[in-house]
PDB file of N, CA and C in Angstrom:
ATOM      1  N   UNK A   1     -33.784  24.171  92.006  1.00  0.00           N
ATOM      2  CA  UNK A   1     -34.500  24.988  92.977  1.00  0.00           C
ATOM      3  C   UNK A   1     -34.749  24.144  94.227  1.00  0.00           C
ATOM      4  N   UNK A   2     -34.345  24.523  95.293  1.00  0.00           N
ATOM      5  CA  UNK A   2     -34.713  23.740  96.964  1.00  0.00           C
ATOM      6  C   UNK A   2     -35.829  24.776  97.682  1.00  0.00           C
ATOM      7  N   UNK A   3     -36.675  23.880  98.050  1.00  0.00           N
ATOM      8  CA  UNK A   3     -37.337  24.999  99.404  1.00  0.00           C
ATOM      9  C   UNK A   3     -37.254  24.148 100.603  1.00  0.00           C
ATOM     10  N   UNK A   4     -36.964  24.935 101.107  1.00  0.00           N
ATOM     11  CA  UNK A   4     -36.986  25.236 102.486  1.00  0.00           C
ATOM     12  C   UNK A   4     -37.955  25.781 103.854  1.00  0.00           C
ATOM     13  N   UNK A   5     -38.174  25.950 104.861  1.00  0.00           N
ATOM     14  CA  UNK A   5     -39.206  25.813 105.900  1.00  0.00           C
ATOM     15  C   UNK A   5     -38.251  26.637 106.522  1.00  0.00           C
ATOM     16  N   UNK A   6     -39.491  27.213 107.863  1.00  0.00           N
ATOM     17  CA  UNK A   6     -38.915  27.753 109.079  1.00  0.00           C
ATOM     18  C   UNK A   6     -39.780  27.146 109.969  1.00  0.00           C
ATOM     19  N   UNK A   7     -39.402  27.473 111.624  1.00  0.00           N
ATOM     20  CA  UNK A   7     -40.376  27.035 112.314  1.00  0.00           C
ATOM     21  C   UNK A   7     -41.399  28.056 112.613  1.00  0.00           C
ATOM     22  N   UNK A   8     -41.288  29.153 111.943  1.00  0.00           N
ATOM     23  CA  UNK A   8     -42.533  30.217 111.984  1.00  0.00           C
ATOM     24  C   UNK A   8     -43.469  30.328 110.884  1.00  0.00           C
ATOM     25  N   UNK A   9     -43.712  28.913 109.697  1.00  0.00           N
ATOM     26  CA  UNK A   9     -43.795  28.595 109.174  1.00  0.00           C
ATOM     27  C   UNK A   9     -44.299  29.560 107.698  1.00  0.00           C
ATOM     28  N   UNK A  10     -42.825  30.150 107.232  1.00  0.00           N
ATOM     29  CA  UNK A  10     -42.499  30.728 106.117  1.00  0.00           C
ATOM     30  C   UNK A  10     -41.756  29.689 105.365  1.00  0.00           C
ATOM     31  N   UNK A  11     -41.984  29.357 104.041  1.00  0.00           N
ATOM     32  CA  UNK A  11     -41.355  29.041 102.794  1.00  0.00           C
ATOM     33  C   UNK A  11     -40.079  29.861 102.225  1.00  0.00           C
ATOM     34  N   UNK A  12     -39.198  29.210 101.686  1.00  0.00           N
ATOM     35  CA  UNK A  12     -38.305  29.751 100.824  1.00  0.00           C
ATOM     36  C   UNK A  12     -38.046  28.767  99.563  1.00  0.00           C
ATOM     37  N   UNK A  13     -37.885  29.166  98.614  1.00  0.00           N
ATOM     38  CA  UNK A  13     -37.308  28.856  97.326  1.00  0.00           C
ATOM     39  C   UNK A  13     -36.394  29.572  97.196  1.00  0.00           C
ATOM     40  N   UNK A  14     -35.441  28.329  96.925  1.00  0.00           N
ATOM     41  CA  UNK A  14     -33.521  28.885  96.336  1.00  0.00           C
ATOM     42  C   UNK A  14     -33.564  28.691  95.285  1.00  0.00           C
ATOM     43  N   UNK A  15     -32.953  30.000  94.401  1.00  0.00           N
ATOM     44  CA  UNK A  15     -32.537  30.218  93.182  1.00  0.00           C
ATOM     45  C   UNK A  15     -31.217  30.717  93.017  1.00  0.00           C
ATOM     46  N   UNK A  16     -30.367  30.250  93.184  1.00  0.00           N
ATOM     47  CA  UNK A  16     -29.318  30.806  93.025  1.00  0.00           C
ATOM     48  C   UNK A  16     -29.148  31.110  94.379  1.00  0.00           C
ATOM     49  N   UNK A  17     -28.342  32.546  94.433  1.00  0.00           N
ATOM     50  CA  UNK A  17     -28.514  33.622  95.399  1.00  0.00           C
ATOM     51  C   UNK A  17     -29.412  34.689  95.947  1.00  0.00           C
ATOM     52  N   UNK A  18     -30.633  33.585  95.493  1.00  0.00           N
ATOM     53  CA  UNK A  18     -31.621  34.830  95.575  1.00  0.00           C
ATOM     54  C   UNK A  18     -33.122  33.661  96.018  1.00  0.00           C
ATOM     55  N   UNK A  19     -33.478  34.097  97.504  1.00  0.00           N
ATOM     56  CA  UNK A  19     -34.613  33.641  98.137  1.00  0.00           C
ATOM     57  C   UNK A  19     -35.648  34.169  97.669  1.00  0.00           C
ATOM     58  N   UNK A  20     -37.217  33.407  97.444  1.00  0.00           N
ATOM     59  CA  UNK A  20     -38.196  33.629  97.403  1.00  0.00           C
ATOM     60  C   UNK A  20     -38.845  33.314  98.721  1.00  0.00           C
ATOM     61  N   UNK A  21     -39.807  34.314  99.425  1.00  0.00           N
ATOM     62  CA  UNK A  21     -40.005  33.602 100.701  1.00  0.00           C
ATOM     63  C   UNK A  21     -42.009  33.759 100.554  1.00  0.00           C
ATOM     64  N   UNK A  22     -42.481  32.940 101.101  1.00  0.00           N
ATOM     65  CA  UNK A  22     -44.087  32.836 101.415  1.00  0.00           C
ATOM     66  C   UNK A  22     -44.327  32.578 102.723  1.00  0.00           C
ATOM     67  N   UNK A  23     -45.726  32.148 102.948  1.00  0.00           N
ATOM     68  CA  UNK A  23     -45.927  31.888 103.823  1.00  0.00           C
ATOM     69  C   UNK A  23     -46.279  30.354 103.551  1.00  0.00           C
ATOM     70  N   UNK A  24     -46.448  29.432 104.639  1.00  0.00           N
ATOM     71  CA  UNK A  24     -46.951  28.093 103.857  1.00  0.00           C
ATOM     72  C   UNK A  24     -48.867  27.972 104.204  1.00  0.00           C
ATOM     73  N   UNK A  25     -49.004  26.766 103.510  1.00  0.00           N
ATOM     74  CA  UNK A  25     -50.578  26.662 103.173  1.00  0.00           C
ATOM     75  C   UNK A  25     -50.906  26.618 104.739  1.00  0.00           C
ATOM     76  N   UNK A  26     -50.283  26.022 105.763  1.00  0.00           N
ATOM     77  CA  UNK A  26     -50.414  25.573 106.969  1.00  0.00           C
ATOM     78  C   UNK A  26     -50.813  26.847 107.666  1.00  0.00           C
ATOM     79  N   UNK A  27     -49.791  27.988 107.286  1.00  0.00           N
ATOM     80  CA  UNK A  27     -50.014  28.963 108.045  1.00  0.00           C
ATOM     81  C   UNK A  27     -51.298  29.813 108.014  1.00  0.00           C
ATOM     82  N   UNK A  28     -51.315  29.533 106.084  1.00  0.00           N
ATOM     83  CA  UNK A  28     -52.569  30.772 105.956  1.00  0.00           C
ATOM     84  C   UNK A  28     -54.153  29.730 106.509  1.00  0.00           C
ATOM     85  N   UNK A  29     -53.769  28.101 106.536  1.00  0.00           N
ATOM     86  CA  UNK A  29     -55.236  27.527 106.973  1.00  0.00           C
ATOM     87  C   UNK A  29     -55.241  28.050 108.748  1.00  0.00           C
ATOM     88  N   UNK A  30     -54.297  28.304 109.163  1.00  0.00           N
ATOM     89  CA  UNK A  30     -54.636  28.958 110.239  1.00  0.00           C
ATOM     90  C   UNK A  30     -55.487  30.351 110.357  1.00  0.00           C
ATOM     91  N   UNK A  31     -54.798  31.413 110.067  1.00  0.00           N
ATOM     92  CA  UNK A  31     -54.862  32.866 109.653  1.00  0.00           C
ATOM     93  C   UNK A  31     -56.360  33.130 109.375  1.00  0.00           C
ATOM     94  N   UNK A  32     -56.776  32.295 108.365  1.00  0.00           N
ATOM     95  CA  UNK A  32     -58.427  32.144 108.242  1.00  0.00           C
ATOM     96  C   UNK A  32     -58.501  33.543 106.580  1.00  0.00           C
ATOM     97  N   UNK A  33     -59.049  33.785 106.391  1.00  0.00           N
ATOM     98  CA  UNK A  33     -59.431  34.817 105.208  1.00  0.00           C
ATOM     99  C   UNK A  33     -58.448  36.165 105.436  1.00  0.00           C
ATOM    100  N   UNK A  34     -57.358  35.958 104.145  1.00  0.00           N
ATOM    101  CA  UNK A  34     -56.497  37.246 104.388  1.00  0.00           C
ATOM    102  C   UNK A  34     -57.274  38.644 104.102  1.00  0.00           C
ATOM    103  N   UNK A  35     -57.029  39.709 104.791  1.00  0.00           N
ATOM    104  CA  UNK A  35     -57.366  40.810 103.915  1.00  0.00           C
ATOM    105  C   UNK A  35     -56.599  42.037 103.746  1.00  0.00           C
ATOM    106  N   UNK A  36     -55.385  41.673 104.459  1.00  0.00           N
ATOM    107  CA  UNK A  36     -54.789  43.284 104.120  1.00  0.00           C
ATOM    108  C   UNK A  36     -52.968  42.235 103.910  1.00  0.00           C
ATOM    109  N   UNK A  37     -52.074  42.869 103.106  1.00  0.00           N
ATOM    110  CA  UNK A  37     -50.944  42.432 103.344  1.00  0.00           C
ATOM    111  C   UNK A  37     -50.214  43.761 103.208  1.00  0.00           C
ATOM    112  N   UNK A  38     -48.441  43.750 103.883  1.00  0.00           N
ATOM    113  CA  UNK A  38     -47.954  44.908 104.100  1.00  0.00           C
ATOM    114  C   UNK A  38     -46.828  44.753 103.946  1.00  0.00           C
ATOM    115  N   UNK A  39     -45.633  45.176 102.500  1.00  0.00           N
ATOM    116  CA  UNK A  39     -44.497  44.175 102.424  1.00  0.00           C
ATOM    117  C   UNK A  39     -43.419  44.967 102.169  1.00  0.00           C
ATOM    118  N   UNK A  40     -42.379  44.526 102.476  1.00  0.00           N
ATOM    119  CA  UNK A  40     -41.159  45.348 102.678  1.00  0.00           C
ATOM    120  C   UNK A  40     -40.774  46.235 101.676  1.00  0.00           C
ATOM    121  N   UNK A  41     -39.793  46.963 101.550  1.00  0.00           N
ATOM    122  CA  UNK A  41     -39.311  47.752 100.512  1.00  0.00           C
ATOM    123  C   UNK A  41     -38.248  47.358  99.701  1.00  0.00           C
ATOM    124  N   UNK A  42     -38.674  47.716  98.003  1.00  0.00           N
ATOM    125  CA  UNK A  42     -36.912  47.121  97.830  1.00  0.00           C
ATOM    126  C   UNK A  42     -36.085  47.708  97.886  1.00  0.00           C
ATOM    127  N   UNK A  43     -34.966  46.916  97.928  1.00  0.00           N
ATOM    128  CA  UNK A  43     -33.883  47.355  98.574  1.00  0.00           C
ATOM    129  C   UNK A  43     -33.695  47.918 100.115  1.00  0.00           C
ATOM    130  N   UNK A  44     -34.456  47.348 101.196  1.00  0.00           N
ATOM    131  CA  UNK A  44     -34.339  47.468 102.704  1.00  0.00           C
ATOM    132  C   UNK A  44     -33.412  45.933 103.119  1.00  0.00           C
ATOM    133  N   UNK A  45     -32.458  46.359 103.620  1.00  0.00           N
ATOM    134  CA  UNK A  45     -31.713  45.203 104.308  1.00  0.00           C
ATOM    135  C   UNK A  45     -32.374  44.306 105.394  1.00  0.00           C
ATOM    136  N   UNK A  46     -32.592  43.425 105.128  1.00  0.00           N
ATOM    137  CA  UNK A  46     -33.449  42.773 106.307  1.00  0.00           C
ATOM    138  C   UNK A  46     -32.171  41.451 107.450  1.00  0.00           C
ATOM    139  N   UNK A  47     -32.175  41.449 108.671  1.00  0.00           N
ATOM    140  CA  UNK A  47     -31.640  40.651 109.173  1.00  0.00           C
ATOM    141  C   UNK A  47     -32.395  39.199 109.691  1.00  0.00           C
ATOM    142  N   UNK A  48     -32.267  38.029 110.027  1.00  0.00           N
ATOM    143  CA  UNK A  48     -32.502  36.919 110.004  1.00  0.00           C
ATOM    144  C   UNK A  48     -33.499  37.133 111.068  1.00  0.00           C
ATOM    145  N   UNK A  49     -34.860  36.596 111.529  1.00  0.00           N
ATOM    146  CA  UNK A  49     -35.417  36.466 112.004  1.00  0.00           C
ATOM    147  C   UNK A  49     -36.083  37.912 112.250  1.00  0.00           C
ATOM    148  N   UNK A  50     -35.637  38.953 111.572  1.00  0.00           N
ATOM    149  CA  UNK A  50     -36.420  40.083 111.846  1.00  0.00           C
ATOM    150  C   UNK A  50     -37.775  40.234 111.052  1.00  0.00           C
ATOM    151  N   UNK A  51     -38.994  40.762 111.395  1.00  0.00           N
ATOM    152  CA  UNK A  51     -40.106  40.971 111.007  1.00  0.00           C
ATOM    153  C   UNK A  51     -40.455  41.785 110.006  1.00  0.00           C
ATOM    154  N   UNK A  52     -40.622  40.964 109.097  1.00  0.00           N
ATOM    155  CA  UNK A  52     -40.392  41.866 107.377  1.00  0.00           C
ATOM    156  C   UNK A  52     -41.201  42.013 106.657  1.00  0.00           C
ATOM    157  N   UNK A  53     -42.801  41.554 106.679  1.00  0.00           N
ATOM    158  CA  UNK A  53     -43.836  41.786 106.175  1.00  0.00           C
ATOM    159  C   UNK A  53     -45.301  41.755 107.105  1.00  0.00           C
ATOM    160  N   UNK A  54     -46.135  42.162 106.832  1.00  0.00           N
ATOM    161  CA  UNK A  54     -47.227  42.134 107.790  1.00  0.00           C
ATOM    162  C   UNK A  54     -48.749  41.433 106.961  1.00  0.00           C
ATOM    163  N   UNK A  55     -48.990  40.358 107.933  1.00  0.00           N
ATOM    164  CA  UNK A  55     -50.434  39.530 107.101  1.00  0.00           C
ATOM    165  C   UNK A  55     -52.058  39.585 108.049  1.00  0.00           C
ATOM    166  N   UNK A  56     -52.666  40.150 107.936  1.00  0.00           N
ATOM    167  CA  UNK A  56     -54.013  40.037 108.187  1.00  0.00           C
ATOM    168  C   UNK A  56     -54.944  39.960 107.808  1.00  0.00           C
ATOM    169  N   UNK A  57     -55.496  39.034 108.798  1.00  0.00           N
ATOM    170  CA  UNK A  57     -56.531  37.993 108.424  1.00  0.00           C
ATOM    171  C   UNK A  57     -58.161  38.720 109.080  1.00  0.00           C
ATOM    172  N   UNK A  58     -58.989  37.921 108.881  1.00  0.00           N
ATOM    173  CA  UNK A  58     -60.167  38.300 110.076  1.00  0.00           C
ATOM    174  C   UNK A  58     -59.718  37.755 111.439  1.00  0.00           C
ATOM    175  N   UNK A  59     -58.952  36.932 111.873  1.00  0.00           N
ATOM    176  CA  UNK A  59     -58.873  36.467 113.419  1.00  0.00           C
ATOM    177  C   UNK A  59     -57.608  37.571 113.615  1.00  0.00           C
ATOM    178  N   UNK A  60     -56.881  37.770 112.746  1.00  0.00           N
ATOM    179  CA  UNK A  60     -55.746  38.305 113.765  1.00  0.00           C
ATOM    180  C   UNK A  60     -54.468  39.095 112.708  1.00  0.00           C
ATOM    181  N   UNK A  61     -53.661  39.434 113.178  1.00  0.00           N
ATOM    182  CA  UNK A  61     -52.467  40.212 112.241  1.00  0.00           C
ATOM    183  C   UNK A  61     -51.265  39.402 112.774  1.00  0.00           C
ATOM    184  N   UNK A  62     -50.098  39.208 111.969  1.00  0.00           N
ATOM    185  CA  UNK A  62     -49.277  37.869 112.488  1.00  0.00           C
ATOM    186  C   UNK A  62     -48.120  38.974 111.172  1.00  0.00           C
ATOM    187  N   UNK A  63     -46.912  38.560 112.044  1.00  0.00           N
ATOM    188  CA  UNK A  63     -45.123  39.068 111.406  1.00  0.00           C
ATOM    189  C   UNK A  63     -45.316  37.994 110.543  1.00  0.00           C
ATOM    190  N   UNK A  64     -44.525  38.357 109.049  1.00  0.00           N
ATOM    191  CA  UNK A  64     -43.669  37.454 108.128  1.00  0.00           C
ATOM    192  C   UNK A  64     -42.357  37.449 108.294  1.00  0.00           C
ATOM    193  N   UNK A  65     -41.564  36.852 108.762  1.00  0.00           N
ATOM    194  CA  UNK A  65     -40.337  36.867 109.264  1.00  0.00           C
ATOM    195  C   UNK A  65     -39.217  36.770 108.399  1.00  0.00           C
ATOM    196  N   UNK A  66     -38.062  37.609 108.315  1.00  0.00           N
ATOM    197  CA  UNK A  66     -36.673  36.952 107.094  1.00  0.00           C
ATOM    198  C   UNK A  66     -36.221  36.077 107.772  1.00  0.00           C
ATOM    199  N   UNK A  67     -36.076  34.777 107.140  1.00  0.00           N
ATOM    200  CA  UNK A  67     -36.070  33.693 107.095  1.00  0.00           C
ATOM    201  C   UNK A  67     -34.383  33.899 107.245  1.00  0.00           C
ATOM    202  N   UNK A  68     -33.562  34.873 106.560  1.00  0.00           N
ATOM    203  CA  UNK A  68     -32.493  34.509 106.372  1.00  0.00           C
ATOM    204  C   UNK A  68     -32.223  36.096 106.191  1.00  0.00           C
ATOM    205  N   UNK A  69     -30.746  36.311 106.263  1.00  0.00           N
ATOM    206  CA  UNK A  69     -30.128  38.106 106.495  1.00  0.00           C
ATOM    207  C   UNK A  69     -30.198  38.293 104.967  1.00  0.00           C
ATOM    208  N   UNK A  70     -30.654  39.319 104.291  1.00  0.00           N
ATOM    209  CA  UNK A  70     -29.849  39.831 102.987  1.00  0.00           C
ATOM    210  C   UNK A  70     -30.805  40.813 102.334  1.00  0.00           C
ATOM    211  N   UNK A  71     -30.928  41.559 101.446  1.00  0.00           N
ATOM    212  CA  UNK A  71     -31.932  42.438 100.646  1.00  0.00           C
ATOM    213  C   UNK A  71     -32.553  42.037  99.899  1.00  0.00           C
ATOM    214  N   UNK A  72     -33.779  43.168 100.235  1.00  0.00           N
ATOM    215  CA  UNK A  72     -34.731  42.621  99.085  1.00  0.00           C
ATOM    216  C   UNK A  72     -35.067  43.054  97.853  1.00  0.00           C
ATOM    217  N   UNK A  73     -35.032  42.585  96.825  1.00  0.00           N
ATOM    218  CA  UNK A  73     -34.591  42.556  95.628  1.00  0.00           C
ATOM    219  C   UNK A  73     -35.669  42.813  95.220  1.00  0.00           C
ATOM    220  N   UNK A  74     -37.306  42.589  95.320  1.00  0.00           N
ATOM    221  CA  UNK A  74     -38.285  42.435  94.316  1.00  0.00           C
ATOM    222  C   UNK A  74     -39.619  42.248  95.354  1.00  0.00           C
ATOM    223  N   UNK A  75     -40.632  42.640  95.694  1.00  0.00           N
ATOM    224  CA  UNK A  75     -41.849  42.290  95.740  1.00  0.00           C
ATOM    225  C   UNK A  75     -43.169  41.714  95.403  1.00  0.00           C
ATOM    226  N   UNK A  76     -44.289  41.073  95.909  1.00  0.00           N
ATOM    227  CA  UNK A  76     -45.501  40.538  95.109  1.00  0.00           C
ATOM    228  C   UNK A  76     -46.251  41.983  95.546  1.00  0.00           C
ATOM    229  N   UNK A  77     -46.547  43.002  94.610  1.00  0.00           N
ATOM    230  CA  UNK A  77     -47.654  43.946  94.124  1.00  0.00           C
ATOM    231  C   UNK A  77     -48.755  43.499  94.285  1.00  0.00           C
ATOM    232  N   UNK A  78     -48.835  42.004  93.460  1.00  0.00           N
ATOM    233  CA  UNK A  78     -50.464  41.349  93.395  1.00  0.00           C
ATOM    234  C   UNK A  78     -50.965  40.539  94.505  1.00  0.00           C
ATOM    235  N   UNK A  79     -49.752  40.875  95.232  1.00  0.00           N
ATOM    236  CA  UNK A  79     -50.399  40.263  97.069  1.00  0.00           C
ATOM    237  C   UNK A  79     -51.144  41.521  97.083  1.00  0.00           C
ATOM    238  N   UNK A  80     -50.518  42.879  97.527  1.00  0.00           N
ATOM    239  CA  UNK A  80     -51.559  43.958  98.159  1.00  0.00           C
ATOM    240  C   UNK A  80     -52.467  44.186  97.483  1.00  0.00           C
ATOM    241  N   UNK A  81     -52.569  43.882  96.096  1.00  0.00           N
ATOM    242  CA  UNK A  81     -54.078  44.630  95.128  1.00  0.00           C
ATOM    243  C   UNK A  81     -54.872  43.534  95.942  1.00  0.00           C
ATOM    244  N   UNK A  82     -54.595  42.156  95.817  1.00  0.00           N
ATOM    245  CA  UNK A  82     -55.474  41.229  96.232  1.00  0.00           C
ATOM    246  C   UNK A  82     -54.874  39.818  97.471  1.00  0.00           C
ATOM    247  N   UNK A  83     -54.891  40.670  98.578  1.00  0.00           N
ATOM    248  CA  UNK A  83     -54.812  39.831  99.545  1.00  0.00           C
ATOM    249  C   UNK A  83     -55.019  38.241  99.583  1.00  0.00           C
ATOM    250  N   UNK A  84     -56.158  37.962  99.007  1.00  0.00           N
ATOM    251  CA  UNK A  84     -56.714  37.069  99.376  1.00  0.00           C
ATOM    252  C   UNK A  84     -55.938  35.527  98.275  1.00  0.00           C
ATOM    253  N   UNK A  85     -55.124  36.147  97.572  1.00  0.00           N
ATOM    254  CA  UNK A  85     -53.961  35.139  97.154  1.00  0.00           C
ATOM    255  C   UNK A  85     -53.053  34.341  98.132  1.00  0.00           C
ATOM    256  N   UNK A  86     -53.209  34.884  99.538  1.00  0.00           N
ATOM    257  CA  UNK A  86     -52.408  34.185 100.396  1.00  0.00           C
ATOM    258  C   UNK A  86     -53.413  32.916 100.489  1.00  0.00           C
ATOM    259  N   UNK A  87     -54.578  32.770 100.419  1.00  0.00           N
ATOM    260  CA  UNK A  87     -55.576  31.751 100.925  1.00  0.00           C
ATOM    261  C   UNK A  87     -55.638  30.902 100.038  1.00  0.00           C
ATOM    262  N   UNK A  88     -56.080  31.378  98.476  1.00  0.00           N
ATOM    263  CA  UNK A  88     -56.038  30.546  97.281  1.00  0.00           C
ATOM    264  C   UNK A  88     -54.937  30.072  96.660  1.00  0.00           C
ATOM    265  N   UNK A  89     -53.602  30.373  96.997  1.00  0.00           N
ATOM    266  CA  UNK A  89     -52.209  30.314  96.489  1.00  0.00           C
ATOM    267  C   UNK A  89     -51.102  30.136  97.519  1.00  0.00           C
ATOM    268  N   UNK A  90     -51.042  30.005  98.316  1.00  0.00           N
ATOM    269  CA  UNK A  90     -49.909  30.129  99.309  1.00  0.00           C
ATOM    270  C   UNK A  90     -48.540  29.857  99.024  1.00  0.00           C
ATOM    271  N   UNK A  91     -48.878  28.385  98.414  1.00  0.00           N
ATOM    272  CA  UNK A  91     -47.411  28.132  98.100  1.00  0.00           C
ATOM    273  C   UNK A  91     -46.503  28.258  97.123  1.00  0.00           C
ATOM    274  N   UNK A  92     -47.384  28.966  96.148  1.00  0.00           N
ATOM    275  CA  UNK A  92     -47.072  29.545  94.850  1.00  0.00           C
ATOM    276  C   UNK A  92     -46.905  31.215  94.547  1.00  0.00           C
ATOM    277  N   UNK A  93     -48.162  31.369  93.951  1.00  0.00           N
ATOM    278  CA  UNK A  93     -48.632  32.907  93.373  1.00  0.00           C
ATOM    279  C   UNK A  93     -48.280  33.771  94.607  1.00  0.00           C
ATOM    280  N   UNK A  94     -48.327  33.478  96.078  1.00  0.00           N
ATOM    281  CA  UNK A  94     -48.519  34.313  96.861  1.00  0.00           C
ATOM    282  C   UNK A  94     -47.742  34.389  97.701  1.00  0.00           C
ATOM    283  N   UNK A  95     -45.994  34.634  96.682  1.00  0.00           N
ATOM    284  CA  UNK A  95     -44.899  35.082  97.706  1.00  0.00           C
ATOM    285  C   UNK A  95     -45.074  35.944  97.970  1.00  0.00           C
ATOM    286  N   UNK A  96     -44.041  36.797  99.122  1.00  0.00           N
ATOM    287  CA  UNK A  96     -44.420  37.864  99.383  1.00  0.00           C
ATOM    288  C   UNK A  96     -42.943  38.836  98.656  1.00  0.00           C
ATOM    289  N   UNK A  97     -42.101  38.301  98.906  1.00  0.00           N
ATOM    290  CA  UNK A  97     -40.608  38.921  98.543  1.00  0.00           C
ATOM    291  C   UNK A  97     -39.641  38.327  98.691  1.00  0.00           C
ATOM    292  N   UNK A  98     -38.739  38.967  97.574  1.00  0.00           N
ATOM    293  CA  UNK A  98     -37.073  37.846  97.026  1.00  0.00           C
ATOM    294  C   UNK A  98     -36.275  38.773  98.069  1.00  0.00           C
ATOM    295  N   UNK A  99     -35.222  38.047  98.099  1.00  0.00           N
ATOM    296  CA  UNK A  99     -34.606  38.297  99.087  1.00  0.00           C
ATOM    297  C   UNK A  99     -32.724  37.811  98.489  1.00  0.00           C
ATOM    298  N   UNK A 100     -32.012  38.652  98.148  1.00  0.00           N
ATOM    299  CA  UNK A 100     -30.654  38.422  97.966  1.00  0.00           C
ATOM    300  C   UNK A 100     -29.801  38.010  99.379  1.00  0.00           C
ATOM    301  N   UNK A 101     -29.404  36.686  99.101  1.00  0.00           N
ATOM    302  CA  UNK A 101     -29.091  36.150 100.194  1.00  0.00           C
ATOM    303  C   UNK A 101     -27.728  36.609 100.463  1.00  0.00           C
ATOM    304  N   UNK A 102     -27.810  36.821 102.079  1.00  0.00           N
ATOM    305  CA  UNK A 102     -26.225  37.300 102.164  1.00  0.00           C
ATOM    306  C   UNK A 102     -25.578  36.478 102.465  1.00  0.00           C
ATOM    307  N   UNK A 103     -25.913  35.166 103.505  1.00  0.00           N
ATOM    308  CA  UNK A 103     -24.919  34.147 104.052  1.00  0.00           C
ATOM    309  C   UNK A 103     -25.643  32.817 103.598  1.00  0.00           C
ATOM    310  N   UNK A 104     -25.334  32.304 102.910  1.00  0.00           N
ATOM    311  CA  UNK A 104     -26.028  30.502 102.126  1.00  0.00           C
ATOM    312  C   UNK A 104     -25.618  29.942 103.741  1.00  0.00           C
ATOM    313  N   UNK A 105     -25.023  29.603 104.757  1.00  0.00           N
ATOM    314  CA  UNK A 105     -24.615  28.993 105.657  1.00  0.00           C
ATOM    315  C   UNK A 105     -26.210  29.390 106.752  1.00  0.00           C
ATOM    316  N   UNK A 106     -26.781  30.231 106.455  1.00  0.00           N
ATOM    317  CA  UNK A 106     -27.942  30.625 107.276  1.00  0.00           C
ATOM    318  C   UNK A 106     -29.072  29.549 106.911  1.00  0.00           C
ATOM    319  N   UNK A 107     -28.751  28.865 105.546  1.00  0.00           N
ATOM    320  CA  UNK A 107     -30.267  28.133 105.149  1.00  0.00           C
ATOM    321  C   UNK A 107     -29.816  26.601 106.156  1.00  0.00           C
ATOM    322  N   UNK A 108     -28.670  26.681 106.476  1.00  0.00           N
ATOM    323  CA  UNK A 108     -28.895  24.994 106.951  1.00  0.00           C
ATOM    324  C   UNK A 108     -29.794  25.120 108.444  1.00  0.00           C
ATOM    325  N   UNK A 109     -30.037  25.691 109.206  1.00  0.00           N
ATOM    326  CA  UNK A 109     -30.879  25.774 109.859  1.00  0.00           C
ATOM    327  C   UNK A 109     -32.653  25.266 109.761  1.00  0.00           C
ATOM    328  N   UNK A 110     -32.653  25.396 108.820  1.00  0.00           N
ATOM    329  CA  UNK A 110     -34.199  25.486 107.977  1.00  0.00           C
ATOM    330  C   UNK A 110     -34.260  24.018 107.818  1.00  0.00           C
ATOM    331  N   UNK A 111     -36.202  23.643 107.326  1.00  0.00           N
ATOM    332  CA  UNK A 111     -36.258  22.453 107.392  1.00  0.00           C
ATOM    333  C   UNK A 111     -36.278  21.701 105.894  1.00  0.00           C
ATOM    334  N   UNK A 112     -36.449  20.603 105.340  1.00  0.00           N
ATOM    335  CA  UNK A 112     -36.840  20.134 104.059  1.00  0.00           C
ATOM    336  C   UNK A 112     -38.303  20.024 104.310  1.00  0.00           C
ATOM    337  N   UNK A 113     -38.454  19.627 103.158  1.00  0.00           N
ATOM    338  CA  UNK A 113     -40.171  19.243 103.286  1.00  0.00           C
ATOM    339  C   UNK A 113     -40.635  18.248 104.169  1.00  0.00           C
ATOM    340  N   UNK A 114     -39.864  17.087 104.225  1.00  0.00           N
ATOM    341  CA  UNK A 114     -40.595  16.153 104.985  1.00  0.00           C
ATOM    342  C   UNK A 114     -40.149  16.523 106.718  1.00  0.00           C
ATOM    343  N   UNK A 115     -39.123  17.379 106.956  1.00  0.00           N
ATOM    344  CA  UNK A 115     -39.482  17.574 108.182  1.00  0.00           C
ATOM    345  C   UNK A 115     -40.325  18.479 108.501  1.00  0.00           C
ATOM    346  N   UNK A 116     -40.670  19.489 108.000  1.00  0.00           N
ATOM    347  CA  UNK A 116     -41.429  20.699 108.295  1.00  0.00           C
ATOM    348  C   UNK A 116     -42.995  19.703 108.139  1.00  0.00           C
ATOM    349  N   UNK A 117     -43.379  18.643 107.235  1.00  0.00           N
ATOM    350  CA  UNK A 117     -44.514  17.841 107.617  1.00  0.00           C
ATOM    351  C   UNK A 117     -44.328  17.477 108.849  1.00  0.00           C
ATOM    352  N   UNK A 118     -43.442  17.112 109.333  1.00  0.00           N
ATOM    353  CA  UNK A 118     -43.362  16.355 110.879  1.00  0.00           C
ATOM    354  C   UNK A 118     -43.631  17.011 111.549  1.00  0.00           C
ATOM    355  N   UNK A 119     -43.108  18.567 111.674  1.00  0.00           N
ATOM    356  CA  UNK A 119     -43.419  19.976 112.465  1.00  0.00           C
ATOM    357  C   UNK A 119     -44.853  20.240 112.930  1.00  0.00           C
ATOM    358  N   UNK A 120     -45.875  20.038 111.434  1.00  0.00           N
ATOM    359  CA  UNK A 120     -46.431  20.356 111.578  1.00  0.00           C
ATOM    360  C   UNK A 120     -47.691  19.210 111.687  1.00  0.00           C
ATOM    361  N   UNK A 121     -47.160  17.996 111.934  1.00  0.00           N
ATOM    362  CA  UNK A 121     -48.052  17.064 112.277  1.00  0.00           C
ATOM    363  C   UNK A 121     -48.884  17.138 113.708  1.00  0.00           C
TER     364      UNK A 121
END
């Protein structure tokens, strides 16, 4: 399994052919207390950098972005019952949606861990 970074700072985990994407801890210590999340459909084709889930917080409402082109295969349910898994879980429990990757040549763009620390130093 590899994860991966964006600079809009979403997570991915590779499994195969098939992305898990979050948000990272960085993002939600920004965001401040989630309370509503809003997440794609399965099976909606999503293209690379298009705006594919919706996160709000008390300061503000902010895009979850596809990280990468392909469908989505599966959703987190237990994000919308309980929002507030983005805050206590980020980088785990509180993906938002898998994502069947269409082009593997799209992830080299993305960062490893220790650069996305640098990013966000």
């Amino acid at each position: 399994m590899t994860t991966l970074f964006t600079d809009d700072h979403e997570w991915l985990r590779i499994e195969g052919d098939v992305a898990t994407i979050g948000v990272t801890d960085y993002a939600q210590s920004q965001l401040g207390d989630v309370v509503f999340v809003e997440l794609p459909k399965v099976g909606r084709a999503l293209k690379k950098a298009e705006a594919a889930a919706v996160v709000e917080s008390v300061k503000a409402a902010s895009d979850v972005y596809a990280p990468i082109t392909g469908e989505v295969v599966e959703v987190n349910d237990a994000l919308v019952a309980d929002p507030s898994l983005v805050n206590s879980d980020a980088n785990n429990g509180a993906w938002f949606f898998k994502i069947k990757i269409a082009d593997k040549g799209e992830l080299d763009g993305l960062m490893d861990e220790a650069a996305y620390k640098a990013h966000t130093a």
